[in-house]
Protein backbone atom coordinates (compact mmCIF):
# COMPACT_ATOMS: atom_id res chain seq x y z
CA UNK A 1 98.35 109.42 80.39
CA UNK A 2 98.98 108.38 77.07
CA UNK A 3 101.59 110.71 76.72
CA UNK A 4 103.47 108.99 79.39
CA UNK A 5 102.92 106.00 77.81
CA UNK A 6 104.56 107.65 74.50
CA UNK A 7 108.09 108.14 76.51
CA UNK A 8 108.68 105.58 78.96
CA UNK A 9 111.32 105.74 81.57
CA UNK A 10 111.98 109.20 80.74
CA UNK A 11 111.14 112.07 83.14
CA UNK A 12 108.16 114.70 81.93
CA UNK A 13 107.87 117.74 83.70
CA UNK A 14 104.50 118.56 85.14
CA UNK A 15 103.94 121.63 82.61
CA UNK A 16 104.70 119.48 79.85
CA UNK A 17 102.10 116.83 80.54
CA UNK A 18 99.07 119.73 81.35
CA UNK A 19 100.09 121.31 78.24
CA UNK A 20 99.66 117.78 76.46
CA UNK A 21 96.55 116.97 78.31
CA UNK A 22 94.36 120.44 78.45
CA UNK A 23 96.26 122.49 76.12
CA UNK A 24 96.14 126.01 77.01
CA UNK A 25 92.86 125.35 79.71
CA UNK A 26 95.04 124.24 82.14
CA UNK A 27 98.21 126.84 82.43
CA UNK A 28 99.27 127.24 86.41
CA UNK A 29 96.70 124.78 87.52
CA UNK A 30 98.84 121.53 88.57
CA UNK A 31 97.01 120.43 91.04
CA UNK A 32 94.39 119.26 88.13
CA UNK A 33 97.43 117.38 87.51
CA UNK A 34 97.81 115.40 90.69
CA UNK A 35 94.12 114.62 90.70
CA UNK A 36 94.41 112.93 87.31
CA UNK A 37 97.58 110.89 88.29
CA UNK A 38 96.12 110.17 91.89
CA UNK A 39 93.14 108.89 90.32
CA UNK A 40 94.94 106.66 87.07
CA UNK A 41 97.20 105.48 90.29
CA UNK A 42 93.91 103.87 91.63
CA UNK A 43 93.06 101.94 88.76
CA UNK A 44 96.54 100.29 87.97
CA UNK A 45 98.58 100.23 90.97
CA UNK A 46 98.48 97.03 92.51
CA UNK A 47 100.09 97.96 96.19
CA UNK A 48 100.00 101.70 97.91
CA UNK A 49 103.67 102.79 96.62
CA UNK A 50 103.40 103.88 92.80
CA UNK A 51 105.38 101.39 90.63
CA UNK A 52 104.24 102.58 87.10
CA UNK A 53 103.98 106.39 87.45
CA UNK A 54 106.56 107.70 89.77
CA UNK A 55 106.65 111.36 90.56
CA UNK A 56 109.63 112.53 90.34
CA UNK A 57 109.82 115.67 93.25
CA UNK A 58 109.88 119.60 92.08
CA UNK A 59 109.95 117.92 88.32
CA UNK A 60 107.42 115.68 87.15
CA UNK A 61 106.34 112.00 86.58
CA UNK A 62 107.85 108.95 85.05
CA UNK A 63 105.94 106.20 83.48
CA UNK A 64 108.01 102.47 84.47
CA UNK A 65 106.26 100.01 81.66
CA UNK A 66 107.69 96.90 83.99
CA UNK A 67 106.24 98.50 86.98
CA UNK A 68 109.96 98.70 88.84
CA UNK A 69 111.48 101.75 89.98
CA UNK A 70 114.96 102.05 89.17
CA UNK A 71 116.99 103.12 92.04
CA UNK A 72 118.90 106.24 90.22
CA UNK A 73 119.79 109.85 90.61
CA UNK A 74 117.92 111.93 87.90
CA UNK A 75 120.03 112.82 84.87
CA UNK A 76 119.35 115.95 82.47
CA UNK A 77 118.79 113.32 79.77
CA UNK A 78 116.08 111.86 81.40
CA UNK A 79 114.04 114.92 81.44
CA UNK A 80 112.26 116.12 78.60
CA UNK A 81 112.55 119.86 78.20
């Protein structure tokens, strides 16, 4: 999750980050994905509702360093290609 770390507050698609994480081990298997961020969830989310990674539907996750979701409609500039 480092590489969320590496670009916070900006959208990462969900290819992106299992490309960064298992290189080429992990093409078309995102639910590897969801485990990993499910599980990182548990150890640093204080409450039930995600406040420091925030998935971001049909597009990827976000990493908040302040642990606040800004209320916002997704802009292409916020996603990393």
């Amino acid at each position: 999750m480092v590489y969320l770390a590496k670009h916070p507050s900006r959208i990462i698609r969900h290819q992106k980050l299992v490309s960064a994480i298992w290189a080429a081990d992990a093409a078309g298997q995102p639910e590897r994905l969801r485990v990993l961020v499910g599980q990182v969830r548990k150890k640093i989310e204080l409450k039930d509702t995600p406040h420091y990674i925030v998935t971001e539907p049909w597009i990827g996750y976000r990493f908040e360093p302040a642990g606040e979701v800004p209320s916002f409609q997704v802009q292409p500039n916020q996603v990393e290609p």
